[in-house]
C-alpha atoms as a PDB file:
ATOM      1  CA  UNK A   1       7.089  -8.209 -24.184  1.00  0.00           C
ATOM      2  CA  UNK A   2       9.714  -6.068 -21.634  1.00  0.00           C
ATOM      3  CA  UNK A   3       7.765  -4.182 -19.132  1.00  0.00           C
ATOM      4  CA  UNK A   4       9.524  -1.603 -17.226  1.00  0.00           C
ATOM      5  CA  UNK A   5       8.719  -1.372 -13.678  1.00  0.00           C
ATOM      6  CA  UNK A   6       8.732   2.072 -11.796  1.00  0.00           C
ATOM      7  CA  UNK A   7       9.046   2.561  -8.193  1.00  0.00           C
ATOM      8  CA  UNK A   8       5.668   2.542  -6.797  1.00  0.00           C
ATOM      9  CA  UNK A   9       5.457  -0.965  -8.875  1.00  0.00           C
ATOM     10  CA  UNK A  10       8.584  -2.137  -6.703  1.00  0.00           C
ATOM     11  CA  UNK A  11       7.437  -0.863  -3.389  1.00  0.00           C
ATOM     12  CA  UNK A  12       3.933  -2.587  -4.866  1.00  0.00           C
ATOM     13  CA  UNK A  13       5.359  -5.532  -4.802  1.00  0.00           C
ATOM     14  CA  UNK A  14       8.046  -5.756  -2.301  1.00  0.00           C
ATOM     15  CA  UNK A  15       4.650  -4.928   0.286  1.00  0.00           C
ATOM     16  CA  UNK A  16       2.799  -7.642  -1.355  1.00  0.00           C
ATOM     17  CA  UNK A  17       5.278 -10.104  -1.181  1.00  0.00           C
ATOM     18  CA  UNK A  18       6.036  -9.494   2.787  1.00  0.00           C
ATOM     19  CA  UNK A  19       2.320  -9.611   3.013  1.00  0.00           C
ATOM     20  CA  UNK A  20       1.761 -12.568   1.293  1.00  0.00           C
ATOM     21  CA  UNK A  21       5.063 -14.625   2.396  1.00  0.00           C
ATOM     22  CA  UNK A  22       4.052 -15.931   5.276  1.00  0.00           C
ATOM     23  CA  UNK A  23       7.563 -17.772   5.420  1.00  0.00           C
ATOM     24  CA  UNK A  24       8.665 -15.254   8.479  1.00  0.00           C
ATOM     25  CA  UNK A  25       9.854 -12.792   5.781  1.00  0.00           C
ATOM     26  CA  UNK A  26      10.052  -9.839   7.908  1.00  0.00           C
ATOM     27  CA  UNK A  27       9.019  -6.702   7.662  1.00  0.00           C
ATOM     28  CA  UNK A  28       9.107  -5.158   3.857  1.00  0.00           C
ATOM     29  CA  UNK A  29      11.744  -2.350   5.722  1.00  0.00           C
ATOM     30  CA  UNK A  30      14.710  -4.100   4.340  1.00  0.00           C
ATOM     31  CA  UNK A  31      13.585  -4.575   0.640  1.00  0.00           C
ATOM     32  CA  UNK A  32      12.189  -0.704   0.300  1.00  0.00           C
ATOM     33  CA  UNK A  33      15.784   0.237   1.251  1.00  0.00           C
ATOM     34  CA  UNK A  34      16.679  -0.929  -2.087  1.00  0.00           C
ATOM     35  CA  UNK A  35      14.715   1.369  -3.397  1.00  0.00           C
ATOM     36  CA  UNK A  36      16.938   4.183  -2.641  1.00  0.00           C
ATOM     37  CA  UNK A  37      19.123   2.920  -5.270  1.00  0.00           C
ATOM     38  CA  UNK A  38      16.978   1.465  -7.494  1.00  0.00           C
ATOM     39  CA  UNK A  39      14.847   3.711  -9.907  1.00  0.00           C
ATOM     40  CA  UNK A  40      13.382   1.207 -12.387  1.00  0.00           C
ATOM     41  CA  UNK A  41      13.355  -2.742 -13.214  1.00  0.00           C
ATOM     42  CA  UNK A  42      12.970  -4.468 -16.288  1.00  0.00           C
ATOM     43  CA  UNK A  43      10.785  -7.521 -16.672  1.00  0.00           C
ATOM     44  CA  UNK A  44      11.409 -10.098 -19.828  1.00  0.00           C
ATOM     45  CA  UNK A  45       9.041 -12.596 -21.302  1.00  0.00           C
ATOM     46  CA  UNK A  46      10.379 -15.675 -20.903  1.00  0.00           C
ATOM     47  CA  UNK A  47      10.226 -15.995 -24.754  1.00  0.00           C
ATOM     48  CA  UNK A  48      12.319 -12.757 -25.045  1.00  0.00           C
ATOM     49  CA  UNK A  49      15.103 -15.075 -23.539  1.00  0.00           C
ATOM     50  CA  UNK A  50      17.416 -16.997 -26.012  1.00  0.00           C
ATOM     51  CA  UNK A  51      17.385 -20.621 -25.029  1.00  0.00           C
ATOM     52  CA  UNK A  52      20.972 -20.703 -24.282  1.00  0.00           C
ATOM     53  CA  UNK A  53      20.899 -18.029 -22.182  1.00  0.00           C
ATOM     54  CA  UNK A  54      21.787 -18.229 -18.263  1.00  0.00           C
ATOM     55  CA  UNK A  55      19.303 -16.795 -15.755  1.00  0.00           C
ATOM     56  CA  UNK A  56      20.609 -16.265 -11.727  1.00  0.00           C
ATOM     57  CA  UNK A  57      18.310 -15.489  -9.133  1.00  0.00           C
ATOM     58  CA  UNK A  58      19.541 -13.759  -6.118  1.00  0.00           C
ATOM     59  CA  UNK A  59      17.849 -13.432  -2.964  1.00  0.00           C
ATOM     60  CA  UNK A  60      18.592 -12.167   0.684  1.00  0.00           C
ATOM     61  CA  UNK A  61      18.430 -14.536   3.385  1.00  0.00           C
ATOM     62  CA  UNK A  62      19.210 -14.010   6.991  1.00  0.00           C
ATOM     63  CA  UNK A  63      17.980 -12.115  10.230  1.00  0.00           C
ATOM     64  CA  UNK A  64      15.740  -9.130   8.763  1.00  0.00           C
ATOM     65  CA  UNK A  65      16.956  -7.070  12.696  1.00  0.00           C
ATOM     66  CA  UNK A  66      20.773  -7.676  11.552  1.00  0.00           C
ATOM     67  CA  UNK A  67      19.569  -6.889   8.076  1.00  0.00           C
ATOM     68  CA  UNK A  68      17.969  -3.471   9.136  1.00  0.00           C
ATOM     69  CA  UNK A  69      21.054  -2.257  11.403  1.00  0.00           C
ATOM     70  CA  UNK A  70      23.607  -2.931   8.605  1.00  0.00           C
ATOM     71  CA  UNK A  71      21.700  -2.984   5.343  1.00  0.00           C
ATOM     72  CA  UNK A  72      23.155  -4.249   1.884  1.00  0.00           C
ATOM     73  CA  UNK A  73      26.572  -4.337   0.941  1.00  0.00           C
ATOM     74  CA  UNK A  74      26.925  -5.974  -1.982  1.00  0.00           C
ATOM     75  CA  UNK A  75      27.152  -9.425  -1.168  1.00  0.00           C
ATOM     76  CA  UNK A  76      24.460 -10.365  -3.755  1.00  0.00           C
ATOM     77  CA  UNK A  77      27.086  -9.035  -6.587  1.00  0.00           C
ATOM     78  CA  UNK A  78      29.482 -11.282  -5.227  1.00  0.00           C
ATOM     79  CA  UNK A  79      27.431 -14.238  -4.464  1.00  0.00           C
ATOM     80  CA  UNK A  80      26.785 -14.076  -8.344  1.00  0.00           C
ATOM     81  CA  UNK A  81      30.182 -13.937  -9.625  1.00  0.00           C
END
């Protein structure tokens, strides 16, 4: 079943997972910046999926201080194509 999630959700989560990383994730500053951009997210059951489908995850990685002066730009779209 899809399951649209709204912003508080995101922000929900994006606090959670900083809170709960405890991989030296930073502070959740960088992710709710995507949030100026993003309205909504749609989660799939993995059954919704066809089998033959292809699934990417991208993910940020780096200094969250460089991240914070500089913010996004894009590089996630082109570390997918």
């Amino acid at each position: 079943m899809k399951k649209i999630l709204h912003k508080q959700e995101i922000k929900d989560i994006i606090v959670g997972a900083t809170l709960l990383g405890a991989g030296g994730g930073g502070s959740p500053k960088t992710g709710l910046l995507l949030l100026k951009d993003i309205s909504e997210v749609t989660l799939f059951d993995l059954e919704e999926i066809p089998d033959d489908s292809h699934i990417a995850v991208v993910a940020g990685m780096g200094s969250p201080v460089a991240l914070s002066k500089i913010g996004w730009k894009g590089e996630e779209v082109t570390a997918l194509d």
